[in-house]
Protein backbone atom coordinates (compact mmCIF):
# COMPACT_ATOMS: atom_id res chain seq x y z
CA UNK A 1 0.00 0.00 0.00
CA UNK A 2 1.10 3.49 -0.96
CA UNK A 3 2.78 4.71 2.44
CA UNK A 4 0.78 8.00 2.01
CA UNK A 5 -2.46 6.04 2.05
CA UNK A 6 -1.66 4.58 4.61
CA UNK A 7 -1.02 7.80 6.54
CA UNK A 8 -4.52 9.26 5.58
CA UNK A 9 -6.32 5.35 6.39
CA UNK A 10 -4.52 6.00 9.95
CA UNK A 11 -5.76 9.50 10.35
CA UNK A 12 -9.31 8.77 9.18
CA UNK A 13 -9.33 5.45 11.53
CA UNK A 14 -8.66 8.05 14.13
CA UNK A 15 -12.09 9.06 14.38
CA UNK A 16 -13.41 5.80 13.69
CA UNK A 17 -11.52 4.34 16.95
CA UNK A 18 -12.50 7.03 19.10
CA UNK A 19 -16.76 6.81 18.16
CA UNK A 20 -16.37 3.01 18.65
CA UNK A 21 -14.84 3.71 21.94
CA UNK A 22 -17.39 5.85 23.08
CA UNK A 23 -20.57 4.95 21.60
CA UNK A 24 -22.21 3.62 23.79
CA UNK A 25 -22.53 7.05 25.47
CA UNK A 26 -25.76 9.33 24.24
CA UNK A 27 -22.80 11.27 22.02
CA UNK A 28 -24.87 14.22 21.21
CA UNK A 29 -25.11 14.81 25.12
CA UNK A 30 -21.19 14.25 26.05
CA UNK A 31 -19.81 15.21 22.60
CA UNK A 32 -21.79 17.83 21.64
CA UNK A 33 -23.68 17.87 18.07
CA UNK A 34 -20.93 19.09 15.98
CA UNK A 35 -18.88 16.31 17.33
CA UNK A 36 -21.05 13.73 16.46
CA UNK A 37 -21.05 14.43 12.80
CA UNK A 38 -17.86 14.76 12.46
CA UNK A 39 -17.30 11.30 13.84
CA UNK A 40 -20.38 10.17 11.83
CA UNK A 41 -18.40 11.67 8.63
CA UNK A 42 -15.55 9.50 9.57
CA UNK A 43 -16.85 6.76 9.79
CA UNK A 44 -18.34 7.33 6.27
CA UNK A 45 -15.40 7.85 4.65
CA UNK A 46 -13.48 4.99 6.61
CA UNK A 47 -16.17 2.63 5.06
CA UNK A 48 -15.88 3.92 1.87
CA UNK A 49 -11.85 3.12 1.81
CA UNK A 50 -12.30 0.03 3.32
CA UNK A 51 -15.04 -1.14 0.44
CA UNK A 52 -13.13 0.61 -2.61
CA UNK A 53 -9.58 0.65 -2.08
CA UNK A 54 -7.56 -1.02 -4.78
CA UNK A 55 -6.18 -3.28 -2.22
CA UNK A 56 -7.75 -5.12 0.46
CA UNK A 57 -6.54 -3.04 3.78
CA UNK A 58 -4.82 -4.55 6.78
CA UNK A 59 -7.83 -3.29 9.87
CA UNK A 60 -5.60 -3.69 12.08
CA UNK A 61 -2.52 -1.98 11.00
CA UNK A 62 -4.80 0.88 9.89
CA UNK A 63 -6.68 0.69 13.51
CA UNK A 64 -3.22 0.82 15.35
CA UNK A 65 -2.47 3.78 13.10
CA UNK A 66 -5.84 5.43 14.03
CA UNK A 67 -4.44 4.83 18.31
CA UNK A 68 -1.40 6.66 17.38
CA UNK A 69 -2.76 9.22 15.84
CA UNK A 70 -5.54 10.51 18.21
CA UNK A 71 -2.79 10.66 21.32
CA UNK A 72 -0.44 12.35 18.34
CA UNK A 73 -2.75 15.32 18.60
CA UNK A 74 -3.01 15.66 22.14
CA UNK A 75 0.29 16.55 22.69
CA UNK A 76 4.17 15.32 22.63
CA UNK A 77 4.55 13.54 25.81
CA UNK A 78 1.16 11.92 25.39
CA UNK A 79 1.31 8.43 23.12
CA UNK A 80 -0.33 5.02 22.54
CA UNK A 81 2.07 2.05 22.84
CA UNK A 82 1.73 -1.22 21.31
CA UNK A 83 2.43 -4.45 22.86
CA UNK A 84 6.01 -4.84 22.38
CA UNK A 85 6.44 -0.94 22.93
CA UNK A 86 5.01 -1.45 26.21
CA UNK A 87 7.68 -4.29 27.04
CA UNK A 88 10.15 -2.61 26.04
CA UNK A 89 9.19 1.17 28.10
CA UNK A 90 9.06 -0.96 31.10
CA UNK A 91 12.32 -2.41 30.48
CA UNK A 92 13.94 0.86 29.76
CA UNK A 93 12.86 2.18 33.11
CA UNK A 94 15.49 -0.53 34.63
CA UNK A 95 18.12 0.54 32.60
CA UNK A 96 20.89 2.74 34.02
CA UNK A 97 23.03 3.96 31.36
CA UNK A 98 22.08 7.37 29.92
CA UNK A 99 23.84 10.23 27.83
CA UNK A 100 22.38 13.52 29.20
CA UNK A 101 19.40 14.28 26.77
CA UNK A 102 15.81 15.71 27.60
CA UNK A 103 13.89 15.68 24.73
CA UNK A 104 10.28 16.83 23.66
CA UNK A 105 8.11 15.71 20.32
CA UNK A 106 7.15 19.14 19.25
CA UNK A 107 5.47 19.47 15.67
CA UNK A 108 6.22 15.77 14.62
CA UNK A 109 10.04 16.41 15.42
CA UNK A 110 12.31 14.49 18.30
CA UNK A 111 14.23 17.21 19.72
CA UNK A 112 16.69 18.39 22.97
CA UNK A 113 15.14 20.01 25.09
CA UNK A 114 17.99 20.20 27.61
CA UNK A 115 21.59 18.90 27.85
CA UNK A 116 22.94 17.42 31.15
CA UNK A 117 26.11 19.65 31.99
CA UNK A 118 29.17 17.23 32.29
CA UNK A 119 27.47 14.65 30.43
CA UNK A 120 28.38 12.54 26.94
CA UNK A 121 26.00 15.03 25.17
CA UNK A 122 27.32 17.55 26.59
CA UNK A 123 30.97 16.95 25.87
CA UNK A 124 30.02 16.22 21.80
CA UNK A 125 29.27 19.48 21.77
CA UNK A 126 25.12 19.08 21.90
CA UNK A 127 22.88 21.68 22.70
CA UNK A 128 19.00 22.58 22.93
CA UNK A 129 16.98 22.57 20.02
CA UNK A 130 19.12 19.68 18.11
CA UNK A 131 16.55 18.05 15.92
CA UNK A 132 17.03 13.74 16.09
CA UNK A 133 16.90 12.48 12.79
CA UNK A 134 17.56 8.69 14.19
CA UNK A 135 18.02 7.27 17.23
CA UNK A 136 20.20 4.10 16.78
CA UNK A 137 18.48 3.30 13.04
CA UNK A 138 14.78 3.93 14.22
CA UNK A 139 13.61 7.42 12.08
CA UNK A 140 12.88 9.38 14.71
CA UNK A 141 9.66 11.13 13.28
CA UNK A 142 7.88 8.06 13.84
CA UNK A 143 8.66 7.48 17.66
CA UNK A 144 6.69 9.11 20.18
CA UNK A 145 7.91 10.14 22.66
CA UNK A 146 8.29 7.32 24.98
CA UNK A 147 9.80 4.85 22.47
CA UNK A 148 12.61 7.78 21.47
CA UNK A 149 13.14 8.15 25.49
CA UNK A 150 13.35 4.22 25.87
CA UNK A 151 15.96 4.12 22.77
CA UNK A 152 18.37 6.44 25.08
CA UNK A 153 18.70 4.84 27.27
CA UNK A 154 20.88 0.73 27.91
CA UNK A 155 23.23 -0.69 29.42
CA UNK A 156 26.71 1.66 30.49
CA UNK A 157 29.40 1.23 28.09
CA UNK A 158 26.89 1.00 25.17
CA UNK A 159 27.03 3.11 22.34
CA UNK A 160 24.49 5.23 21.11
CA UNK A 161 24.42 6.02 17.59
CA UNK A 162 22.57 9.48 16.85
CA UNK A 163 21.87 11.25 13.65
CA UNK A 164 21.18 15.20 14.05
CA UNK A 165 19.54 18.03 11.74
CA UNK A 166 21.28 21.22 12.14
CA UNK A 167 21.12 24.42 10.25
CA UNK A 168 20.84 24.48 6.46
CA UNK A 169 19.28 20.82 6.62
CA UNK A 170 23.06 19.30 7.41
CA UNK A 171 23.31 16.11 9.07
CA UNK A 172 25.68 15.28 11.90
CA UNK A 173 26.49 11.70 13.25
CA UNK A 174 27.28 11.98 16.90
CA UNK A 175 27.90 8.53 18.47
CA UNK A 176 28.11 8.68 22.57
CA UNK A 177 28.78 6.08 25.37
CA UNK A 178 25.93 5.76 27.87
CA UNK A 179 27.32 5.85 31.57
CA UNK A 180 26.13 5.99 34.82
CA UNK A 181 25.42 10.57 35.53
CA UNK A 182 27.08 11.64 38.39
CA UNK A 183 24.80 14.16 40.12
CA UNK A 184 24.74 18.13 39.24
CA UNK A 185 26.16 20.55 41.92
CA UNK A 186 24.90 23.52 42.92
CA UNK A 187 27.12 26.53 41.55
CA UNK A 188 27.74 29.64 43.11
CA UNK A 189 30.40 32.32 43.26
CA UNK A 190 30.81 36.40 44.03
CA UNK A 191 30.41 38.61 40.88
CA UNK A 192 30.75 42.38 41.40
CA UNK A 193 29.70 45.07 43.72
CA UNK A 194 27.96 42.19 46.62
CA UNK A 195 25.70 40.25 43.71
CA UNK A 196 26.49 36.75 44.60
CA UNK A 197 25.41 34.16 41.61
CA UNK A 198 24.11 30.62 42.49
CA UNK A 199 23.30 28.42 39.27
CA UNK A 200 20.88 25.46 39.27
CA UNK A 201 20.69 22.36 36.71
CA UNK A 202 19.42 19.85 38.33
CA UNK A 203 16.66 19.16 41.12
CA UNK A 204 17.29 16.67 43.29
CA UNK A 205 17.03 15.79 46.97
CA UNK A 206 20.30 17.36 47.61
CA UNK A 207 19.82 20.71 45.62
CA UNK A 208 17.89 22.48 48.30
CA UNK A 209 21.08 21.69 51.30
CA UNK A 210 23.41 22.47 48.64
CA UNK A 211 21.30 26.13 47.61
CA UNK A 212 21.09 27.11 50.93
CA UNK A 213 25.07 26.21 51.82
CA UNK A 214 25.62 28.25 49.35
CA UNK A 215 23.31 30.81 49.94
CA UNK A 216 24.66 31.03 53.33
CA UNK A 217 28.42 31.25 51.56
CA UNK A 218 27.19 33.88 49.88
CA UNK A 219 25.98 35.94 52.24
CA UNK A 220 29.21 35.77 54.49
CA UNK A 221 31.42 37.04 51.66
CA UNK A 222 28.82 40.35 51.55
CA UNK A 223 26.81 39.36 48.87
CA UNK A 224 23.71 41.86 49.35
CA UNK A 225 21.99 40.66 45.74
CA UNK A 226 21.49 37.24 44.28
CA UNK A 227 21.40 36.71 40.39
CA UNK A 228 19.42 32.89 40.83
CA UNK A 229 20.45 31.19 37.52
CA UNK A 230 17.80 27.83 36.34
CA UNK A 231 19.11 28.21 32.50
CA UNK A 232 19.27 24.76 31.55
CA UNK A 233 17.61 23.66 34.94
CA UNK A 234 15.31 20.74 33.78
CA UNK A 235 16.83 17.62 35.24
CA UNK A 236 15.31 15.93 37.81
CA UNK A 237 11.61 16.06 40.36
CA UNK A 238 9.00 18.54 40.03
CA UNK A 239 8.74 17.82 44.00
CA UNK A 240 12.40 18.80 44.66
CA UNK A 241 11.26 22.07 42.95
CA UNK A 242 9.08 23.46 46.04
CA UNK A 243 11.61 23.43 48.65
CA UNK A 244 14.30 25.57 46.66
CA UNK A 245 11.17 27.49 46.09
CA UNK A 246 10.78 27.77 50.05
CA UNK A 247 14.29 29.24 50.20
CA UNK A 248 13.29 32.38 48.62
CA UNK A 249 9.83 33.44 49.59
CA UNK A 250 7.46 33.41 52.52
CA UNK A 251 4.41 31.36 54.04
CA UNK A 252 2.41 30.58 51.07
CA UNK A 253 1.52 28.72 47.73
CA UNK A 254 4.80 27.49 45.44
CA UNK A 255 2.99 25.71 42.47
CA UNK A 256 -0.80 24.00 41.82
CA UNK A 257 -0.96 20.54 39.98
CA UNK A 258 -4.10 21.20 38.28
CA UNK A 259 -6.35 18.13 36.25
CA UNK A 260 -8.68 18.33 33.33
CA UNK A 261 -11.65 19.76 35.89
CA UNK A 262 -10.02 22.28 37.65
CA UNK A 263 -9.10 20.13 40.61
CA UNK A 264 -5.81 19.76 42.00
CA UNK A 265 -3.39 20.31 44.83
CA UNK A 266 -1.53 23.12 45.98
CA UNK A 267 2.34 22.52 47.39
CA UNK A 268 3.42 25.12 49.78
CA UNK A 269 6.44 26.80 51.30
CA UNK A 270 8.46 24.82 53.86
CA UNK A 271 9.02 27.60 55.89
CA UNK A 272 12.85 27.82 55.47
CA UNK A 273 13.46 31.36 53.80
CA UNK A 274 16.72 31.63 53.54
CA UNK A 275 17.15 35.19 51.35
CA UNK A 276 15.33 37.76 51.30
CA UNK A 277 17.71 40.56 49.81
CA UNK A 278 17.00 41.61 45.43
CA UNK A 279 16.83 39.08 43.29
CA UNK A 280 16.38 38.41 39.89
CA UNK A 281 16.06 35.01 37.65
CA UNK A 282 17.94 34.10 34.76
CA UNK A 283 15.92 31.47 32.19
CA UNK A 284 16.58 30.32 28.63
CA UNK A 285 14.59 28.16 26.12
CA UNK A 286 16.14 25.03 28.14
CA UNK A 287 14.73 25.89 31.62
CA UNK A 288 11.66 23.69 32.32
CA UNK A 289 9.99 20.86 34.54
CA UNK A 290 11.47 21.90 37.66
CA UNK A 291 13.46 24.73 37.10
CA UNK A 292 10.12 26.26 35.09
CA UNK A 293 7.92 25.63 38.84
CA UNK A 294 10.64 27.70 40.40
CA UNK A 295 10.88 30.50 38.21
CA UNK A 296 6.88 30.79 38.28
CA UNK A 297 6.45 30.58 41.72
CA UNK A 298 9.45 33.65 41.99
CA UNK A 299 8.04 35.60 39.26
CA UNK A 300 4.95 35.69 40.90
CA UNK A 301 6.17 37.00 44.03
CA UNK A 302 7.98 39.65 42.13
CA UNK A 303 11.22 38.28 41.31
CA UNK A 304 11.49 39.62 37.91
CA UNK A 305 13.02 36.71 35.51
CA UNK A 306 15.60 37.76 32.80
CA UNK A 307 16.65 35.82 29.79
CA UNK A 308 14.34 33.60 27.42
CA UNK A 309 11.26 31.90 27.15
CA UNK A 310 11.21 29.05 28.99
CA UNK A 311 10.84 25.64 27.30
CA UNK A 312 6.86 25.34 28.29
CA UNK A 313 7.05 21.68 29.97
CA UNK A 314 5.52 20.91 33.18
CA UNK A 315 3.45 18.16 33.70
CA UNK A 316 2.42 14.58 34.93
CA UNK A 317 1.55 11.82 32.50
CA UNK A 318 0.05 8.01 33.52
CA UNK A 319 0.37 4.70 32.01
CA UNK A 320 -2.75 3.31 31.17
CA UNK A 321 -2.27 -0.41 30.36
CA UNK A 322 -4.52 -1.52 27.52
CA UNK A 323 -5.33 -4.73 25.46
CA UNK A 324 -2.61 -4.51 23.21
CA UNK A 325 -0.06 -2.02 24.94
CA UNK A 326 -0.40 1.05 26.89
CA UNK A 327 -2.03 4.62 26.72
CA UNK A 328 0.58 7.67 27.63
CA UNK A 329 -1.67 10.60 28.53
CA UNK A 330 -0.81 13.68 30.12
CA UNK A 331 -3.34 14.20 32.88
CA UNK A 332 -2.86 17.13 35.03
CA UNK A 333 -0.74 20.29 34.89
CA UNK A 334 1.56 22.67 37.10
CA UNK A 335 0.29 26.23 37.09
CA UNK A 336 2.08 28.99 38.74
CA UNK A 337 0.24 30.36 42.38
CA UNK A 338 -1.82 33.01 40.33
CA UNK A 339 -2.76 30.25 37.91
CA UNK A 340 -0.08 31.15 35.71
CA UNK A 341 0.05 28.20 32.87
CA UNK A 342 3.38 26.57 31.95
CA UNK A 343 2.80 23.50 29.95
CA UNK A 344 2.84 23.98 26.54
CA UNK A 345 3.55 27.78 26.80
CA UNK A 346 6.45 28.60 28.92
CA UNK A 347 7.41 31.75 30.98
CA UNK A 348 8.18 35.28 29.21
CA UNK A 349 11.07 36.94 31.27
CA UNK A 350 9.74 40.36 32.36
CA UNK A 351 13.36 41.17 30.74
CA UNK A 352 13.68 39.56 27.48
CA UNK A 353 17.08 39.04 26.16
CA UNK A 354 17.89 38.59 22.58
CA UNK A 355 20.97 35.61 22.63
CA UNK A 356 23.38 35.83 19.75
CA UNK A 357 23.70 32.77 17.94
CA UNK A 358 27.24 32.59 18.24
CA UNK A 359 27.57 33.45 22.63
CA UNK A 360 28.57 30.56 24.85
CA UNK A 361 26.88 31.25 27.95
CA UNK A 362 28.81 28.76 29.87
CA UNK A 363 32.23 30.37 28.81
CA UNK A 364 34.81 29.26 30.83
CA UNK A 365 36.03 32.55 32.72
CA UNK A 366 38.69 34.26 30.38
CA UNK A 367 37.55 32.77 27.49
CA UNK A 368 37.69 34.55 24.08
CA UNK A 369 33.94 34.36 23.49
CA UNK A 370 30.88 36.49 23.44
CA UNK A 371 29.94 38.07 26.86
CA UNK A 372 27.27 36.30 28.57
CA UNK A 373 24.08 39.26 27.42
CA UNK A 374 22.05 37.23 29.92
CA UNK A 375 23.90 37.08 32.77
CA UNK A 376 24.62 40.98 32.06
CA UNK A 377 21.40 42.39 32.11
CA UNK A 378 20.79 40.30 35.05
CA UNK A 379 23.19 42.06 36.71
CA UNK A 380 21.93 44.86 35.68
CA UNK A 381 18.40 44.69 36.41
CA UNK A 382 19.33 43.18 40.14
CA UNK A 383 21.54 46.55 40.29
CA UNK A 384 18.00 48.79 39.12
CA UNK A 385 16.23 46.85 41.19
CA UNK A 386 17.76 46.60 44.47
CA UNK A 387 15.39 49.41 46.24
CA UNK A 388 12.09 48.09 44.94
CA UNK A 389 12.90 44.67 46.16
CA UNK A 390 14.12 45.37 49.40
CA UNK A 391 10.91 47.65 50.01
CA UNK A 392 9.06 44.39 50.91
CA UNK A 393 9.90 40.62 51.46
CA UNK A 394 8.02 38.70 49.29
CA UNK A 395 5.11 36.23 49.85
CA UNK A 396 4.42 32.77 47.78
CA UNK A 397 1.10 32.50 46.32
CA UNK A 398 -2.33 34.80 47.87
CA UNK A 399 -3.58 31.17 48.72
CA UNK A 400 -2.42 29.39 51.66
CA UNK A 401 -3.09 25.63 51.70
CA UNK A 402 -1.78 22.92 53.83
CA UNK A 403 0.47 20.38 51.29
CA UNK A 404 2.95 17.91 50.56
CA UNK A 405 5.39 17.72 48.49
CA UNK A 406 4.06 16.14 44.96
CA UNK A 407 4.11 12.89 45.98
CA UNK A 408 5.65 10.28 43.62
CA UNK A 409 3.80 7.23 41.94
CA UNK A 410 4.40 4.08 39.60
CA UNK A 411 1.53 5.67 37.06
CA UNK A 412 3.68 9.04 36.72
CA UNK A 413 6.10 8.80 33.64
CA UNK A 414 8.13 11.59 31.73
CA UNK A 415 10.44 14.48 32.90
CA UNK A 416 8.34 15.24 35.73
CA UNK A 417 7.56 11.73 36.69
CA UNK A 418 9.10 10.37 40.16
């Protein structure tokens, strides 16, 4: 069968699938009207391929088509798994070897999201927005997102053979060793005129001790304004998120996990503030997940964040095991404490800052490279700032609730997972 028919049989089936799934509901009640005739429409012109193609058509590869392609429009972390997908997802999660990629599906493409500082990815020279062409053979348009996640990781020593799509449509072979990632400090130093700088990749249960060490560093050296840097901070728990949060702001809300009805939780403050002098943020494109719940819950307590959009991913997703496989759906969302969304949209700094193409903003000090623009107007704007932000101490969310942590499960998968 012509591949391209085969495409259009899939996305056709789509509908098909989904008003066999739920027809036994009154559709015109749950669906609404215009629903229903679309899916009626479908269904017509599924029957009419099925009776006139020139070939007789495989149901069931069309109908597994038709599962990919409804969770394909949802959106990239959400996915339908066949049998032997499945398997091998669960396997994957026992694997220990990695190379330092986050990656997203956006707009049918694989592509990094974030790059693990230290890590085999990092040392080839990788960077965000690296499209995948392949992931060891497999064309990487066709995986969702799961699969592609699976594929990087195996066993350490293993090689991983990548294909990327750079600028001007060139194609680069990178192949890297997967190894056991040794964990992400906390780094912090004095700049100029008492602005201390502490930068944070990863979240994990050791990142708030190792913020507030340095923190307290910080402050004994005269540092009187913090530049808090989260570029690239989107390794690691959404839950180790809220008490860094707590470090910086007062009694109150630090993020809302929100579902499809409005219900959710709220996470608050764990009542360790440990600054409360100016501040500003620093994000680019590959800040999200955790670092993305920090710099929302800062922002919104009047930390102004300087830099880039964020990367616009923060969210749960659950496994829902199935006949044949396995549903991936993304099922509730983190929201900022004014209700601020993230997922799929991202932060905009209050102080956007237009990054040359060319400026390597984790120069090595004395290096013959761009200045860092970000870290400058940072500096800057903690500098123009310093009165407004000492006028008042600032609170977490208006809400108060009483909350965990986000608690951890088996049905959680993806960067935000635990």
């Amino acid at each position: 069968m012509n591949p391209k028919l085969r495409l259009a049989i899939a996305a056709l089936s789509t509908g098909f699938v989904f008003y066999i799934a739920v027809g036994s509901f009154p559709l015109g009640r749950v669906m609404g009207d215009t629903t229903y005739g679309q899916l009626a429409l479908f269904n017509e012109v599924i029957r009419i391929v099925l009776d006139n193609y020139v070939e007789a058509v495989d149901v069931d590869r069309a109908m597994g088509g038709a599962k990919l392609g409804l969770t394909e429009a949802l959106d990239g972390d959400s996915a339908y798994l066949d049998a032997e997908e499945y398997q091998s997802y669960l396997q994957g999660a026992k694997e220990t070897g990695e190379v330092g990629l986050l990656i997203a599906r956006r707009f049918s493409f694989v592509i990094v999201s974030a790059v693990r500082p230290g890590s085999p990815a990092d040392k080839a020279g990788m960077h965000a927005g690296d499209v995948i062409k392949s992931i060891d053979g497999h064309y990487a348009r066709t995986l969702s997102y799961p699969v592609a996640e699976r594929l990087l990781r195996g066993a350490p020593g293993s090689v991983l053979k990548l294909k990327l799509l750079r600028a001007q449509n060139e194609t680069t072979d990178v192949d890297l060793v997967r190894e056991r990632l040794m964990p992400v400090k906390v780094e912090s130093r004095m700049l100029e005129d008492g602005i201390g700088y502490v930068k944070v990749q990863e979240f994990s249960h050791d990142t708030t001790d190792e913020v507030r060490s340095a923190l307290e560093t910080l402050k004994r050296g005269g540092a009187k304004r913090l530049v808090l840097d989260v570029r690239g901070g989107a390794h690691g728990s959404a839950a180790e998120a809220v008490p860094v949060a707590s470090l910086f702001l007062k009694e109150g809300v630090v993020t809302k996990l929100v579902s499809r009805k409005g219900t959710g939780q709220s996470f608050n403050t764990t009542g360790s503030m440990a600054w409360d002098l100016p501040l500003v943020v620093l994000t680019n494109t590959s800040t999200a997940g955790p670092g993305e719940i920090l710099a929302a819950a800062l922002a919104d307590a009047g930390r102004p964040l300087v830099g880039e959009r964020t990367f616009g991913r923060a969210a749960t997703q659950k496994i829902v095991p199935i006949a044949d496989g396995a549903v991936v759906l993304t099922v509730a969302k983190y929201v900022s404490p004014k209700g601020v969304e993230i997922h799929g949209k991202g932060l905009e700094p209050k102080f956007p800052v237009q990054v040359r193409d060319d400026a390597d903003e984790d120069q090595p000090a004395g290096a013959a490279t761009l200045p860092d623009d970000i870290l400058l107007k940072g500096i800057e704007v903690v500098k123009s700032d310093e009165k407004k932000a000492a006028d008042a101490v600032p609170a977490a969310g208006a809400v108060k609730d009483r909350a965990s942590a986000p608690a951890g499960g088996d049905d959680t998968v993806g960067p935000l997972g635990h």
